[in-house]
C-alpha atoms as a PDB file:
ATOM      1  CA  UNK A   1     -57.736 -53.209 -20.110  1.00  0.00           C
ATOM      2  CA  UNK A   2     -57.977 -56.760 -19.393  1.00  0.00           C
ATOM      3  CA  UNK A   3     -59.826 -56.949 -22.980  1.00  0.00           C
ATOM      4  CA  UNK A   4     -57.024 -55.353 -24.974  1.00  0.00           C
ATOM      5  CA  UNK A   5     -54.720 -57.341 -23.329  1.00  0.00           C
ATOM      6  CA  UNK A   6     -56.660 -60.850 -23.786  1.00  0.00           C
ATOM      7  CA  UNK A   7     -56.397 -59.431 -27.437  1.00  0.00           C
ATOM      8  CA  UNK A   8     -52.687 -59.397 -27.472  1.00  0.00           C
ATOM      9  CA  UNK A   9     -52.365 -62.513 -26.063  1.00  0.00           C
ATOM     10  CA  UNK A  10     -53.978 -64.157 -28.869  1.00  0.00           C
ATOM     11  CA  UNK A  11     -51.683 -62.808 -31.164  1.00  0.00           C
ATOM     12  CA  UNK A  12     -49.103 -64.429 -29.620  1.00  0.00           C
ATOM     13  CA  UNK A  13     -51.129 -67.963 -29.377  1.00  0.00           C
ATOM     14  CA  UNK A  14     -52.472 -67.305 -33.512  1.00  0.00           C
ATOM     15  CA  UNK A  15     -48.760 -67.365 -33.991  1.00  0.00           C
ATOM     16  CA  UNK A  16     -48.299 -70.067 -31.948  1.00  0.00           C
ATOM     17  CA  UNK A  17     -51.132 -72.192 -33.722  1.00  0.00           C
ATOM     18  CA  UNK A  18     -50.382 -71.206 -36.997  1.00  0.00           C
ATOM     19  CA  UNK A  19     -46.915 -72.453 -36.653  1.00  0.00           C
ATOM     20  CA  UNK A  20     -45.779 -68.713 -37.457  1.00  0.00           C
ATOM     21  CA  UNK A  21     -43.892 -68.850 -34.055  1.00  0.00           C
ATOM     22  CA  UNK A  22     -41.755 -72.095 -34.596  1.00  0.00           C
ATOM     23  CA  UNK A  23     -40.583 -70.575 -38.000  1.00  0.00           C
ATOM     24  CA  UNK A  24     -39.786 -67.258 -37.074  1.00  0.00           C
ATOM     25  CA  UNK A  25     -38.208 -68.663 -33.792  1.00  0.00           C
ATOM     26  CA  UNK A  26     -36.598 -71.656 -36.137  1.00  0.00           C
ATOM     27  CA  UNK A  27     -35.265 -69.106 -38.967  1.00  0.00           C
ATOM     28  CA  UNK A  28     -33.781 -66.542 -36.457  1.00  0.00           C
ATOM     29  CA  UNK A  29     -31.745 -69.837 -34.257  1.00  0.00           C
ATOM     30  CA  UNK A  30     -30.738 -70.960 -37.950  1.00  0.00           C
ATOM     31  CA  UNK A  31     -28.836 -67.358 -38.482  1.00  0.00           C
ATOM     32  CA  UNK A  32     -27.213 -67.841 -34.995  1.00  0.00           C
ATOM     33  CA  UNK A  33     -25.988 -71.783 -35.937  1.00  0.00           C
ATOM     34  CA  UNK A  34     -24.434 -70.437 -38.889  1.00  0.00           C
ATOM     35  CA  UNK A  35     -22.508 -67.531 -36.939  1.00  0.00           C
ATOM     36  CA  UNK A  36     -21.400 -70.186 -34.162  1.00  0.00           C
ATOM     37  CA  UNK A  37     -20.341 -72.922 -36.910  1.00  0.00           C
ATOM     38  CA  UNK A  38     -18.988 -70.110 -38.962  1.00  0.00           C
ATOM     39  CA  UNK A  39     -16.518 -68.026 -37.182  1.00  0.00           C
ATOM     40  CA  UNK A  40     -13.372 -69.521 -35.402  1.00  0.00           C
ATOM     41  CA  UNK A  41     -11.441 -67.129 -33.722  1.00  0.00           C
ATOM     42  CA  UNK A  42      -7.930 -68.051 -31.649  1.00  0.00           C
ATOM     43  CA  UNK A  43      -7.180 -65.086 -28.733  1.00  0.00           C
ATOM     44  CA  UNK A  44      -3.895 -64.936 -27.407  1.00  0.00           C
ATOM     45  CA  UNK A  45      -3.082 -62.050 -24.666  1.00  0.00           C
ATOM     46  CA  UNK A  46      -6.177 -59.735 -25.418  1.00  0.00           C
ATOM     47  CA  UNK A  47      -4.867 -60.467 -29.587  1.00  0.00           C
ATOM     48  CA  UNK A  48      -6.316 -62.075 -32.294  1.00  0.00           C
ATOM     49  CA  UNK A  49      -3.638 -64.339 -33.710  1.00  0.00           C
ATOM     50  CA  UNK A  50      -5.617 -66.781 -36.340  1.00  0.00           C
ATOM     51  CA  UNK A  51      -8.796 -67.170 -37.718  1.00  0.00           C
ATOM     52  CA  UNK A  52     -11.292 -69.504 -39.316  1.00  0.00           C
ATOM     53  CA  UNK A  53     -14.125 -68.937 -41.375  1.00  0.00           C
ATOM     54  CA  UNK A  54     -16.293 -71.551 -42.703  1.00  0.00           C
ATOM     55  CA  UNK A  55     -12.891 -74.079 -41.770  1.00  0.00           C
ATOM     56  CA  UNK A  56     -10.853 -72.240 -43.989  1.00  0.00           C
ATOM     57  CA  UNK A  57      -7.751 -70.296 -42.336  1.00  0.00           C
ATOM     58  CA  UNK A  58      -7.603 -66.183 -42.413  1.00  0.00           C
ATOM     59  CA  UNK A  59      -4.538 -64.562 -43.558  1.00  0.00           C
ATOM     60  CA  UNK A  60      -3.580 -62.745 -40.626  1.00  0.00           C
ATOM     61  CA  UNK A  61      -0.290 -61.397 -41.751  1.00  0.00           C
ATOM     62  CA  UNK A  62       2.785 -61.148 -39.176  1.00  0.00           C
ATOM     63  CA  UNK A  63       1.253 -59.167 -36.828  1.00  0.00           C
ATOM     64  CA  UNK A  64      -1.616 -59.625 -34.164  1.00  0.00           C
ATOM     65  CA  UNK A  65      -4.458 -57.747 -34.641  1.00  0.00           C
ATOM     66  CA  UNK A  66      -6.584 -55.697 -31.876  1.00  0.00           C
ATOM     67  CA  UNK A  67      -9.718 -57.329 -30.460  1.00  0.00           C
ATOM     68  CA  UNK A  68     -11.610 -54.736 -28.978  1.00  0.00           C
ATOM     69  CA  UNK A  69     -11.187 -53.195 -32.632  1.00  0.00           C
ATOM     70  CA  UNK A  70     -11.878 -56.467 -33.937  1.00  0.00           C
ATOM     71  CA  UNK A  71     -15.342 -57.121 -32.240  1.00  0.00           C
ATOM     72  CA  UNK A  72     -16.110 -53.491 -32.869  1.00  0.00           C
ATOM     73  CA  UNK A  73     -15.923 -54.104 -36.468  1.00  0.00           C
ATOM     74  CA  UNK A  74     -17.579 -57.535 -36.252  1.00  0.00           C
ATOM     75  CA  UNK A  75     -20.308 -55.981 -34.077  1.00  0.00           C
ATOM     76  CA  UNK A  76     -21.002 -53.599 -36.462  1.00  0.00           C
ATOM     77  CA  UNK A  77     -21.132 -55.749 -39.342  1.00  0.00           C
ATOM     78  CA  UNK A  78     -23.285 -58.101 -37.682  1.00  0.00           C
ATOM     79  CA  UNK A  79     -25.877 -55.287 -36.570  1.00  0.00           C
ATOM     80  CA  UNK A  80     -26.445 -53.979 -40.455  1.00  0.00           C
ATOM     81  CA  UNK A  81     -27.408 -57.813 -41.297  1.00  0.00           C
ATOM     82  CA  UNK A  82     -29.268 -58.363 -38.626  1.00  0.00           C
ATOM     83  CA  UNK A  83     -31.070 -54.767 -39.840  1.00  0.00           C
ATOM     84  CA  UNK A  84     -32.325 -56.262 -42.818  1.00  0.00           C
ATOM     85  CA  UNK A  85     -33.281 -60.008 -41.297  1.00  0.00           C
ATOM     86  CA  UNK A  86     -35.211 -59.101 -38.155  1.00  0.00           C
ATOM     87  CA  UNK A  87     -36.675 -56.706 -40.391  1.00  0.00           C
ATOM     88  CA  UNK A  88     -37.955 -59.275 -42.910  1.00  0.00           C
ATOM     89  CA  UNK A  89     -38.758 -62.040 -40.909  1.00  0.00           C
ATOM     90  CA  UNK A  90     -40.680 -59.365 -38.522  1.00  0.00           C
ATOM     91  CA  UNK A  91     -43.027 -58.295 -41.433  1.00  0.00           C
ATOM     92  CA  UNK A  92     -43.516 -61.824 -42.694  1.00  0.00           C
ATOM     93  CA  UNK A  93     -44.301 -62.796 -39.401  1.00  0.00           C
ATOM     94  CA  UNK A  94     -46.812 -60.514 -38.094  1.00  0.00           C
ATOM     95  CA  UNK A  95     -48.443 -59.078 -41.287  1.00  0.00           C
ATOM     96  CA  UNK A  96     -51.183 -61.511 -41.699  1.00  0.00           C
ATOM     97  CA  UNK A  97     -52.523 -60.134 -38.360  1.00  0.00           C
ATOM     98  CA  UNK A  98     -55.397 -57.739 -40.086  1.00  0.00           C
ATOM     99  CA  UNK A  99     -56.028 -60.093 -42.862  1.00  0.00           C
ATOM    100  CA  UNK A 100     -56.611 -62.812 -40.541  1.00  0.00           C
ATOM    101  CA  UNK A 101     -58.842 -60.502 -37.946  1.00  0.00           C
ATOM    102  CA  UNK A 102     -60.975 -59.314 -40.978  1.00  0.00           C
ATOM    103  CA  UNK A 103     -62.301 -62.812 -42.149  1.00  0.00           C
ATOM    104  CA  UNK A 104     -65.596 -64.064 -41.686  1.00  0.00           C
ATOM    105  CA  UNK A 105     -66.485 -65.221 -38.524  1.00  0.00           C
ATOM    106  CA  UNK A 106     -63.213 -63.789 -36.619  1.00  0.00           C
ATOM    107  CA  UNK A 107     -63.725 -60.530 -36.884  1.00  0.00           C
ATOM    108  CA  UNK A 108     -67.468 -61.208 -35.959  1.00  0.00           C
ATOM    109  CA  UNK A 109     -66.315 -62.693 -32.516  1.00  0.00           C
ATOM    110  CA  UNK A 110     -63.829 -59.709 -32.143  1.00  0.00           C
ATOM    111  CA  UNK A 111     -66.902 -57.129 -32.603  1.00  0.00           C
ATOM    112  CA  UNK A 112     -69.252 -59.309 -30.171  1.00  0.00           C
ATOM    113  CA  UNK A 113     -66.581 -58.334 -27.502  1.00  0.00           C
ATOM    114  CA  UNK A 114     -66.741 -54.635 -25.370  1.00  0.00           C
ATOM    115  CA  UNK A 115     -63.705 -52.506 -27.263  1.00  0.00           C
ATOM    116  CA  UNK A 116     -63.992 -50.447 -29.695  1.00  0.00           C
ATOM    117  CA  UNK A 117     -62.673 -51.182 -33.137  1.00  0.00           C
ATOM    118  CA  UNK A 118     -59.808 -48.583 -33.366  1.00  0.00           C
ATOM    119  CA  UNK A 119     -58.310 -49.964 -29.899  1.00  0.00           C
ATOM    120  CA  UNK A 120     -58.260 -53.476 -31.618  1.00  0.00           C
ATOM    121  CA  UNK A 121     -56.387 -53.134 -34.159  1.00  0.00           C
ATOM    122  CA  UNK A 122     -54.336 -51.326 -32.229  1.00  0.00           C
ATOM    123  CA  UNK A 123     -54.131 -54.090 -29.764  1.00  0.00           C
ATOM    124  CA  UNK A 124     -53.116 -56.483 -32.588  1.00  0.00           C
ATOM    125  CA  UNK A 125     -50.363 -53.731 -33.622  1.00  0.00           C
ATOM    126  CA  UNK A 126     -48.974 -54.032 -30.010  1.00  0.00           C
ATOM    127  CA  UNK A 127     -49.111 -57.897 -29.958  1.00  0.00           C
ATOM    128  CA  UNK A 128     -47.196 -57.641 -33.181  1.00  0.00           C
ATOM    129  CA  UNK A 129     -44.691 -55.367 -32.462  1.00  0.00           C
ATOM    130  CA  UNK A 130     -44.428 -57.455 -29.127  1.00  0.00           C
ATOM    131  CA  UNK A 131     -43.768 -60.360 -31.184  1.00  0.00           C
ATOM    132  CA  UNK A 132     -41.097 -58.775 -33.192  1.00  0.00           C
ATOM    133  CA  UNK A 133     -39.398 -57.129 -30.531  1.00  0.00           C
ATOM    134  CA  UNK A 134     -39.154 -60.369 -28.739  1.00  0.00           C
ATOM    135  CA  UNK A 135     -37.509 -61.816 -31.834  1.00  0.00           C
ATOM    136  CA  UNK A 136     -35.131 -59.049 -32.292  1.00  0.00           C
ATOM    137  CA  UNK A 137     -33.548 -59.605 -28.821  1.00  0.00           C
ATOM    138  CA  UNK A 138     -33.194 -63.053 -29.422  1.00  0.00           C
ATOM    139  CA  UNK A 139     -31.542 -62.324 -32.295  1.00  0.00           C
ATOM    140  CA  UNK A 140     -29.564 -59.139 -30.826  1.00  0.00           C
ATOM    141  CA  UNK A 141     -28.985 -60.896 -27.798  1.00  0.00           C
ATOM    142  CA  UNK A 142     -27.855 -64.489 -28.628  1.00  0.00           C
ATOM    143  CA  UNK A 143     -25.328 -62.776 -31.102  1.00  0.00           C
ATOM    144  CA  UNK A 144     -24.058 -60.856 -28.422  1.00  0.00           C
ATOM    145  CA  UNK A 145     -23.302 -63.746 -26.643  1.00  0.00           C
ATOM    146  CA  UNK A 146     -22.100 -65.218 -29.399  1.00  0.00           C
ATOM    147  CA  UNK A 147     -19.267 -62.823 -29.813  1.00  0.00           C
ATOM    148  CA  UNK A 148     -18.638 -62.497 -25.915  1.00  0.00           C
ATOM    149  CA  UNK A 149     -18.063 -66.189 -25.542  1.00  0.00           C
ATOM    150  CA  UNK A 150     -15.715 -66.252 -29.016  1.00  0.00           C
ATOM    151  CA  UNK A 151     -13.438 -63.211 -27.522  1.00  0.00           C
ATOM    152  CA  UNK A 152     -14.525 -62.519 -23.986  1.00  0.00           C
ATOM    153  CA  UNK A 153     -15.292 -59.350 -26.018  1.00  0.00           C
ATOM    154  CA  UNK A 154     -18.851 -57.118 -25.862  1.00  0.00           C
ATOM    155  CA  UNK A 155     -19.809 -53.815 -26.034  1.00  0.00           C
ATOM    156  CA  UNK A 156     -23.271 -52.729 -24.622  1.00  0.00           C
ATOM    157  CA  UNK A 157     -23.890 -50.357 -27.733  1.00  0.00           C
ATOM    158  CA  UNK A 158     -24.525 -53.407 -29.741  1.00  0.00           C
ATOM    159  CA  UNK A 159     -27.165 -53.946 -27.863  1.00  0.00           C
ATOM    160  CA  UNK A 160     -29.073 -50.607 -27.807  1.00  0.00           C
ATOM    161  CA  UNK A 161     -28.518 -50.832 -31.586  1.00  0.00           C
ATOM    162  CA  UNK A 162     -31.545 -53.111 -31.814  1.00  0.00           C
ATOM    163  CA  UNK A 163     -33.843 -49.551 -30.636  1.00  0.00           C
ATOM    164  CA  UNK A 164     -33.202 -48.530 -33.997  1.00  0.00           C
ATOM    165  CA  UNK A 165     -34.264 -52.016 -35.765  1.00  0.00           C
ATOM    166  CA  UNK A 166     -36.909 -52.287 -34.005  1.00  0.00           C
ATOM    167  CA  UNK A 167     -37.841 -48.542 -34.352  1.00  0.00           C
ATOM    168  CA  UNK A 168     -38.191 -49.342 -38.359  1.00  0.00           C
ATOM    169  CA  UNK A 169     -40.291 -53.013 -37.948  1.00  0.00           C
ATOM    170  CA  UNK A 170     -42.744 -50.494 -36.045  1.00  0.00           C
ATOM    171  CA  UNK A 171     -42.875 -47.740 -38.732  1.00  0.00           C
ATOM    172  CA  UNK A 172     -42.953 -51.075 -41.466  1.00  0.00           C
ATOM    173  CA  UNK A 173     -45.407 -52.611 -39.663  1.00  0.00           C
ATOM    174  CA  UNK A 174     -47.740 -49.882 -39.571  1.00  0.00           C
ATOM    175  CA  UNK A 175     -47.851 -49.878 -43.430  1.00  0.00           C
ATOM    176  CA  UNK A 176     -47.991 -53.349 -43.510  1.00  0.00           C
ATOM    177  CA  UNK A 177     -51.516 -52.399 -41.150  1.00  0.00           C
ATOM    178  CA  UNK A 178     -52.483 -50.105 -43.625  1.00  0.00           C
ATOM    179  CA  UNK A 179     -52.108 -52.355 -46.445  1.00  0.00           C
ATOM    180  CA  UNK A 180     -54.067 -55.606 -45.110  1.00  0.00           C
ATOM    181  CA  UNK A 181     -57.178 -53.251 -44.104  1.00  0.00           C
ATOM    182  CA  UNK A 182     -57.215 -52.451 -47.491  1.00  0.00           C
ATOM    183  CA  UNK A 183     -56.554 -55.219 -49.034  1.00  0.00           C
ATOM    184  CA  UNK A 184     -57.845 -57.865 -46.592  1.00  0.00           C
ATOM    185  CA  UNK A 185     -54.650 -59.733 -48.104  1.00  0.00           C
ATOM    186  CA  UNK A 186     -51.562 -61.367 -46.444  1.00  0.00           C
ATOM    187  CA  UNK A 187     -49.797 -61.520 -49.666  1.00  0.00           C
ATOM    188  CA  UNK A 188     -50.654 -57.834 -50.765  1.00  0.00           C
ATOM    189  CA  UNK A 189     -49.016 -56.545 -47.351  1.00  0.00           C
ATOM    190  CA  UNK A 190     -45.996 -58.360 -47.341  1.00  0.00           C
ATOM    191  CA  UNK A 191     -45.139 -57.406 -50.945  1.00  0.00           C
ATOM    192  CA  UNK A 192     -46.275 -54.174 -50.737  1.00  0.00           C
ATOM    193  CA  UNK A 193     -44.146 -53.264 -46.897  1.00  0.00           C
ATOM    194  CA  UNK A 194     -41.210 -54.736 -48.681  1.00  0.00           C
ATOM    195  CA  UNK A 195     -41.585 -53.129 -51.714  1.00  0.00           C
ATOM    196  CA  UNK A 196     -41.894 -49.334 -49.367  1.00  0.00           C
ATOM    197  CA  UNK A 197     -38.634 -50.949 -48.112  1.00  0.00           C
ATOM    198  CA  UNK A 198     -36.398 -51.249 -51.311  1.00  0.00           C
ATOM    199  CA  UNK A 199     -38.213 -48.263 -53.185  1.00  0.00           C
ATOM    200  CA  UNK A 200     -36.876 -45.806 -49.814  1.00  0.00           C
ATOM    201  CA  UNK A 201     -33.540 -47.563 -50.232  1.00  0.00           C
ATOM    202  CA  UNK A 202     -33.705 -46.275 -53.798  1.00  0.00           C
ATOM    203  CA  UNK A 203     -34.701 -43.061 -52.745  1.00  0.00           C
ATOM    204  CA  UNK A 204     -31.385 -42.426 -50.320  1.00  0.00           C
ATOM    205  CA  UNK A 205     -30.076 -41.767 -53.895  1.00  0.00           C
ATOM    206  CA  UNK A 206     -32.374 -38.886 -54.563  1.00  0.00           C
ATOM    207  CA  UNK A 207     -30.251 -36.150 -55.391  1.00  0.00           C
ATOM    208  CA  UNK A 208     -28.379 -38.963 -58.008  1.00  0.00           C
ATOM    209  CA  UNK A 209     -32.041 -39.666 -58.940  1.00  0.00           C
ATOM    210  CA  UNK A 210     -33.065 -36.052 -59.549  1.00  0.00           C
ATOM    211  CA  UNK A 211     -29.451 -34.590 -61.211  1.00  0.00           C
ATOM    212  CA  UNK A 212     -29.901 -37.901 -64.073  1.00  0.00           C
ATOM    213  CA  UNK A 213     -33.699 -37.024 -64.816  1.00  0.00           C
ATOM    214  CA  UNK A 214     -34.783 -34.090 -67.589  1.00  0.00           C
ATOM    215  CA  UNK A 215     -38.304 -33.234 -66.414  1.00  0.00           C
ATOM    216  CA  UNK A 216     -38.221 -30.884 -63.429  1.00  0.00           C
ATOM    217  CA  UNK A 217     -41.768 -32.396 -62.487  1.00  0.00           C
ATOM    218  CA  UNK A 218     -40.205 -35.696 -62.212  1.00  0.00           C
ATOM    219  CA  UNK A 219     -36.967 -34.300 -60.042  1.00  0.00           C
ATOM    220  CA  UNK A 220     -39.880 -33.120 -57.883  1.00  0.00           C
ATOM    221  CA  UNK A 221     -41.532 -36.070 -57.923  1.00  0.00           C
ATOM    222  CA  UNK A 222     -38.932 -38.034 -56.692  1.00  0.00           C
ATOM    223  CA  UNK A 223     -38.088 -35.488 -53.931  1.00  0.00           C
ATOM    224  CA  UNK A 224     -41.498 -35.643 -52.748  1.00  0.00           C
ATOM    225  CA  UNK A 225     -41.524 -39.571 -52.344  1.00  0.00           C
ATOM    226  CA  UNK A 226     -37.879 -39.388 -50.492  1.00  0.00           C
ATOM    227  CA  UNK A 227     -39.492 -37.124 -47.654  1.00  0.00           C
ATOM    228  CA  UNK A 228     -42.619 -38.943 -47.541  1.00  0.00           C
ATOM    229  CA  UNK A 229     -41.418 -42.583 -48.030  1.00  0.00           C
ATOM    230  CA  UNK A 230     -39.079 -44.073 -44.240  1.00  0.00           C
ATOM    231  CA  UNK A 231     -35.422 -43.534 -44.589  1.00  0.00           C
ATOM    232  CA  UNK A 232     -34.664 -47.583 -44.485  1.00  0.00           C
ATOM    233  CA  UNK A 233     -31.260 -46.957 -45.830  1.00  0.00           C
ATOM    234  CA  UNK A 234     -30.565 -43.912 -43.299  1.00  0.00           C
ATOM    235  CA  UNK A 235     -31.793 -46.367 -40.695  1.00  0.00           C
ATOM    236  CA  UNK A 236     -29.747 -48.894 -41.830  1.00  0.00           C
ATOM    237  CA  UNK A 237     -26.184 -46.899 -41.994  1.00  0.00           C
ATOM    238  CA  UNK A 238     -27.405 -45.266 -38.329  1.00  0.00           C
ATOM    239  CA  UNK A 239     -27.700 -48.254 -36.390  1.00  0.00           C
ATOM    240  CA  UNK A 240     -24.060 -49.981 -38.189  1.00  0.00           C
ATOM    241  CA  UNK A 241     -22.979 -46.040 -36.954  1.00  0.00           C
ATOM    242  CA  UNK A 242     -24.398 -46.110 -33.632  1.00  0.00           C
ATOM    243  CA  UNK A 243     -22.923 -49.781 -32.723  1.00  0.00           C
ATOM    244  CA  UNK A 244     -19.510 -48.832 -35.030  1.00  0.00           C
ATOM    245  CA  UNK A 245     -19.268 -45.927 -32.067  1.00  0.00           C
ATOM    246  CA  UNK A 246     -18.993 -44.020 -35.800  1.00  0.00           C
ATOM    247  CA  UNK A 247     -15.963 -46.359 -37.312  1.00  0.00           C
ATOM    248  CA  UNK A 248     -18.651 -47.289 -39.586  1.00  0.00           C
ATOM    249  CA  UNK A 249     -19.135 -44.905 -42.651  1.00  0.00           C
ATOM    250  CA  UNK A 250     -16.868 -42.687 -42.421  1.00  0.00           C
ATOM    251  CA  UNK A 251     -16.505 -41.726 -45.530  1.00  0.00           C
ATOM    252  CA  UNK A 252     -20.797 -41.971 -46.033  1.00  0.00           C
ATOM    253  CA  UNK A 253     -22.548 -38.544 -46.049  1.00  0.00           C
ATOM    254  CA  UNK A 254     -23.758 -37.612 -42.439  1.00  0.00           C
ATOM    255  CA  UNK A 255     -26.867 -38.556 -41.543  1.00  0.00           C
ATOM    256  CA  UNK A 256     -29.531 -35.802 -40.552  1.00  0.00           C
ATOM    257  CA  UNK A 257     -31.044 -37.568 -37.495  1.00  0.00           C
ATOM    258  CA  UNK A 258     -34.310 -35.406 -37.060  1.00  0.00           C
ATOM    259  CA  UNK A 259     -35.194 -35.555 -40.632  1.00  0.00           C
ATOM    260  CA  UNK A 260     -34.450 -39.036 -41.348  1.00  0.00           C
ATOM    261  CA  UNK A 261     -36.223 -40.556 -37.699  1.00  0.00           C
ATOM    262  CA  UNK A 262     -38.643 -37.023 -37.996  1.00  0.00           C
ATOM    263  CA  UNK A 263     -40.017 -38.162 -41.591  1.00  0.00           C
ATOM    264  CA  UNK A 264     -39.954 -41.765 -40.849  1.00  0.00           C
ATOM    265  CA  UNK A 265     -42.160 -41.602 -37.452  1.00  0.00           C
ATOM    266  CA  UNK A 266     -44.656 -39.167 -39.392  1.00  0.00           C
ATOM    267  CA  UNK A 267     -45.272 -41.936 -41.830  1.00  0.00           C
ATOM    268  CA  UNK A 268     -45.471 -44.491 -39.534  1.00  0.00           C
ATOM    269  CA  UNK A 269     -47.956 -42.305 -37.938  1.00  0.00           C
ATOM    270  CA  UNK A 270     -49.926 -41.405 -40.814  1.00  0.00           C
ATOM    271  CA  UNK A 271     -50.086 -44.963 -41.906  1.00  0.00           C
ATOM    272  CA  UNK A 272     -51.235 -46.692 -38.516  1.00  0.00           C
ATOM    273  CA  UNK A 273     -53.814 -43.222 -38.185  1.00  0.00           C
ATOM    274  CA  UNK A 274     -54.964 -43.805 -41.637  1.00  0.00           C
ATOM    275  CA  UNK A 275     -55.432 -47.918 -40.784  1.00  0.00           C
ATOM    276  CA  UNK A 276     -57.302 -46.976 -38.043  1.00  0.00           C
ATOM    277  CA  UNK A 277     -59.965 -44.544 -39.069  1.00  0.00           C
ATOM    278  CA  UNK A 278     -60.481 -46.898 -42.383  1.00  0.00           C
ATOM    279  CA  UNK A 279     -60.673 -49.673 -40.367  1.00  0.00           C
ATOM    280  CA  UNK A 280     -63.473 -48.260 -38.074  1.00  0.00           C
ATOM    281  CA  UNK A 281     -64.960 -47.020 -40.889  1.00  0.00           C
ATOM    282  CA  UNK A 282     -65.480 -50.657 -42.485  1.00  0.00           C
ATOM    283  CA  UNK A 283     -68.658 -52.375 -43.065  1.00  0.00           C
ATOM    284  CA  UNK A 284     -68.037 -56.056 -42.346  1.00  0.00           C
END
């Protein structure tokens, strides 16, 4: 145990040394500068009653509006973009982690040591999911506070929405796993974990996809990928849901929660499993 854990330590320190760390840290507290700089707000009696963005003046009409429904609505605006950075930065972060273990000379020190290949990578997986997780409540977090010291306004479900982001960094990183023991290439599993990241996006659109296309072998086709591809769209809309309290997307199709986290988990799964057995299998 104390092995596995050494091993996640180091992932943590590789970041550190590689500077990976300072820029994902430095990138994240950027995104929070520009919210703080950004967004002026003046309360009066529980009211919003002017507001500033970038130093230029709202239109707020005659009336007041409501804060709580205010922050509600920033909240959940603030948790879909936050979806798609902690996302990015989390897979450009950690997905050198089985490139870099599989070059000569590292990955000889990492096999001199007593654990078994399959529960090293999956030790790296957990330092880099660690990593991102920390990042994400950073990010989650200091944007919380943020908007609590702008209004005196917070509402806990913004921060439980940052399960779900950090629900699809694990399924992403898996691939990304998958990928680099292929591949052996940093490069090869970024592009390729974001490209599984637009192309599912694409695929929300499937029944668009399928009505526009002539070939019944290519409506099948792209029904197949939907199911098998994550739902990073579905994911998306369910977390601006969740912290909306369901303000957000109303007028969005519902979401089918056990297909779209069911299908997503299995191929998180099936990608990490499939990492795994390949890279045990792997003559270095």
């Amino acid at each position: 145990m104390r092995v596995l854990w050494a091993n996640v330590e180091e992932v943590f320190r590789e970041a550190a040394a590689r500077w990976t760390l300072v820029a994902y840290a430095s990138l994240s507290t950027l995104f929070i500068l520009i919210f703080a700089v950004a967004v002026n707000l003046d309360v009066v009696d529980g009211a919003l009653a002017g507001a500033k963005l970038f130093g230029k003046e709202v239109q707020m009409g005659s009336r007041s509006v409501d804060l709580d429904r205010l922050v509600l609505g920033f909240e959940a605006g603030f948790s879909g973009f936050l979806f798609v950075v902690a996302t990015f930065l989390a897979v450009f972060a950690t997905a050198h982690l089985v490139p870099r273990l599989q070059e000569k000379g590292t990955i000889d020190l990492y096999l001199s040591r007593p654990v078994g290949r399959v529960r090293l990578l999956l030790s790296r997986y957990a330092g880099g999911l660690l990593l991102a997780a920390a990042n994400v409540l950073y990010l989650v977090g200091s944007m919380g506070l943020l908007i609590w010291w702008k209004t005196g306004v917070v509402h806990p479900r913004f921060f439980l929405g940052a399960a779900i982001i950090l629900f699809t960094i694990a399924v992403l990183l898996a691939f990304a796993f998958l990928v680099g023991v292929v591949t052996s290439s940093t490069a090869v599993s970024i592009m390729g974990t974001y490209a599984v990241f637009f192309l599912a996006a694409i695929l929300a659109a499937h029944t668009s996809i399928e009505a526009a296309l002539s070939a019944e072998w290519a409506a099948q086709l792209v029904r197949s990928l939907y199911w098998v591809f994550p739902k990073t769209a579905q994911l998306a809309q369910a977390t601006v849901f969740f912290v909306s309290a369901g303000e957000g997307f109303r007028h969005a199709p519902k979401i089918d929660f056990l297909p779209v986290y069911g299908s997503t988990a299995l191929f998180g799964l099936a990608s990490l499993g499939l990492a795994a057995r390949l890279f045990s299998r792997k003559d270095f």
